[in-house]
C-alpha atoms as a PDB file:
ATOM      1  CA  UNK A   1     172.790 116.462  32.315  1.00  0.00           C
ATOM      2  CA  UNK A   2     170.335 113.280  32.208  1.00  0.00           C
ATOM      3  CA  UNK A   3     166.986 114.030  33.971  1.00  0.00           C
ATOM      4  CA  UNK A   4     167.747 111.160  36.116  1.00  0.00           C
ATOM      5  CA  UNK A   5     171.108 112.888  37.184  1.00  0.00           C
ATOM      6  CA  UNK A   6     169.226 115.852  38.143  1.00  0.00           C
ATOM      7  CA  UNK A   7     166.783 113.932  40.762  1.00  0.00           C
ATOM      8  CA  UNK A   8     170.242 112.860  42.526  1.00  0.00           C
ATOM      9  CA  UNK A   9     170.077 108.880  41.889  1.00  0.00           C
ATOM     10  CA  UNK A  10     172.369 108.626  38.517  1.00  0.00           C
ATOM     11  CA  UNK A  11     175.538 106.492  39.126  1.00  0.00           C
ATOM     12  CA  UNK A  12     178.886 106.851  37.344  1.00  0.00           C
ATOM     13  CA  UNK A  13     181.285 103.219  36.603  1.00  0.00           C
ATOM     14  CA  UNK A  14     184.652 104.687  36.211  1.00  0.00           C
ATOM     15  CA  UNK A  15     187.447 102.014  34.526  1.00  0.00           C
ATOM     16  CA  UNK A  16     190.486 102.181  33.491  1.00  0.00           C
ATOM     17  CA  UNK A  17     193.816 100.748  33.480  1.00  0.00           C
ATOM     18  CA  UNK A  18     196.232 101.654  37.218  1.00  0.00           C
ATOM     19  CA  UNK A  19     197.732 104.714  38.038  1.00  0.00           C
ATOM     20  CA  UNK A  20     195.518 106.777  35.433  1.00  0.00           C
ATOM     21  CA  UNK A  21     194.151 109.365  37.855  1.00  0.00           C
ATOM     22  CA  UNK A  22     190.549 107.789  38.137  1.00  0.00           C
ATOM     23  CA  UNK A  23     190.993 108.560  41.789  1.00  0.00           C
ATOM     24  CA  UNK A  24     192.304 112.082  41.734  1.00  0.00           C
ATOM     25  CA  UNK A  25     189.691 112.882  39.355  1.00  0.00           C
ATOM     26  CA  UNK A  26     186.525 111.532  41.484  1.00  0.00           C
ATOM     27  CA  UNK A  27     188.082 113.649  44.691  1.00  0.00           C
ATOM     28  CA  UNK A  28     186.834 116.479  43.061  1.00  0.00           C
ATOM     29  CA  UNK A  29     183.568 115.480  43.300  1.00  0.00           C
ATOM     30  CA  UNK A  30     181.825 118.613  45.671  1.00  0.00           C
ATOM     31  CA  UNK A  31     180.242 117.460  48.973  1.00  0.00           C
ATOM     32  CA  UNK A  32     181.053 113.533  48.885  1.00  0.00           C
ATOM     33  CA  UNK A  33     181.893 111.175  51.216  1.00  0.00           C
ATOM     34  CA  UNK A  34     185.068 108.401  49.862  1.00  0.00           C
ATOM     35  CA  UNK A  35     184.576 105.180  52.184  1.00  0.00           C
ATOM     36  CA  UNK A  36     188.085 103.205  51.448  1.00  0.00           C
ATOM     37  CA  UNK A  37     186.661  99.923  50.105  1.00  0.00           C
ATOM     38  CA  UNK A  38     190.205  98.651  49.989  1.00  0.00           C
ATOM     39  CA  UNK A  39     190.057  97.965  53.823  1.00  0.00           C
ATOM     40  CA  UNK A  40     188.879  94.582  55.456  1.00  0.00           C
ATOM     41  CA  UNK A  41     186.730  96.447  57.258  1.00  0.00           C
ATOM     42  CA  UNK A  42     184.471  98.229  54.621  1.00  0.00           C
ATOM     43  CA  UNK A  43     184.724  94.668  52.443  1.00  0.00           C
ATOM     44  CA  UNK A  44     183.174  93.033  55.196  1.00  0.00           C
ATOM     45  CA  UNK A  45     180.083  95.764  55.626  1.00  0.00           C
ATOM     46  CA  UNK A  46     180.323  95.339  51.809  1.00  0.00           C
ATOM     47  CA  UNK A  47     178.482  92.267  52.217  1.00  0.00           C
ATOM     48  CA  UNK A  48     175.269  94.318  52.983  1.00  0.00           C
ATOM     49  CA  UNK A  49     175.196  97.066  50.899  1.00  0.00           C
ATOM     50  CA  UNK A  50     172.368  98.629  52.684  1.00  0.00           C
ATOM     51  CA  UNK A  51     174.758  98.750  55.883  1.00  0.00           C
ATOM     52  CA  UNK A  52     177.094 100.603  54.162  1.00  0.00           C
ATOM     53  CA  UNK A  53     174.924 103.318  52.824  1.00  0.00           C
ATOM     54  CA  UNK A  54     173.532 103.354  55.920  1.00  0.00           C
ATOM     55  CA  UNK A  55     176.597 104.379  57.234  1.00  0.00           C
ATOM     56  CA  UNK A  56     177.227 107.374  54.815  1.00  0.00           C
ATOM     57  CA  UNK A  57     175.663 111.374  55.364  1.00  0.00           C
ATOM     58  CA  UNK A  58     175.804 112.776  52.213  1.00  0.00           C
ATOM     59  CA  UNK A  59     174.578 111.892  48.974  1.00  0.00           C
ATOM     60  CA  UNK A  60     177.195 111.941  46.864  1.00  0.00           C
ATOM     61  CA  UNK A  61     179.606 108.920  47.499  1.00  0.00           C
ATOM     62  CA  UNK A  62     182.304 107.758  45.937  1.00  0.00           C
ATOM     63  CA  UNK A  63     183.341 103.996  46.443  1.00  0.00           C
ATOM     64  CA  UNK A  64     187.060 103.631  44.923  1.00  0.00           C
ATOM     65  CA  UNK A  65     188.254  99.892  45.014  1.00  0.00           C
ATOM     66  CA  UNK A  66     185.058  98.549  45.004  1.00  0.00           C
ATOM     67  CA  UNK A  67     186.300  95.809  43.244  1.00  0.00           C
ATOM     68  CA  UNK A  68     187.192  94.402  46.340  1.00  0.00           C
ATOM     69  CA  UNK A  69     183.401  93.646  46.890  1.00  0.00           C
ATOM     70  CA  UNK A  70     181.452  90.240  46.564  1.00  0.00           C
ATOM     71  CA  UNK A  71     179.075  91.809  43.992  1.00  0.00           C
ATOM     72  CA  UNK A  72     180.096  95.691  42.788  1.00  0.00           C
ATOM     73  CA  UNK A  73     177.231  95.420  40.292  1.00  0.00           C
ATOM     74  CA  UNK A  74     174.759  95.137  43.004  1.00  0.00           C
ATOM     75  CA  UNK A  75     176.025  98.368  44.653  1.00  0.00           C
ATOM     76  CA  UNK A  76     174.799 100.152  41.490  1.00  0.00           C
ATOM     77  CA  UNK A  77     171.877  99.136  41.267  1.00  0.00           C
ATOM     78  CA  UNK A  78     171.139  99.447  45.105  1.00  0.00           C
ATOM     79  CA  UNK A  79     172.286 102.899  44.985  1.00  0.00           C
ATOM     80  CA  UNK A  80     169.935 103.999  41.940  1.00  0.00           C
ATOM     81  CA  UNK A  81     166.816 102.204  43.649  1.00  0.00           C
END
């Protein structure tokens, strides 16, 4: 594990092709939180990513269909700053 994993700011970019699992796979991620970025709703907050992490508890989160965002990429690096 990367020293900057440890510290609790490391991000993971999972890709793939659909219905490979990526999804089943990240729910076993202990103790996170799985806002559905799929809904109008979350793409809207999605235009402030600092809304939506305001929004979460924990500080593990996983954001499936985040492609649905403006700018995924920023999400990243918001979430590692």
């Amino acid at each position: 594990m990367s020293t900057q994993a440890k510290r609790g700011n490391a991000t993971l970019w999972l890709t793939g092709v659909r219905r490979v699992g990526r999804a089943a796979l990240v729910r076993r991620v202990p103790e996170a939180e799985f806002p559905n970025c799929d809904r109008p709703s979350m793409v809207e907050r999605g235009r402030k990513p600092e809304h939506l992490f305001g929004l979460v508890k924990n500080l593990r989160v996983v954001l499936d269909e985040i492609h649905h965002f403006h700018n995924p990429r920023r999400f990243r690096k918001i979430a590692v700053d």
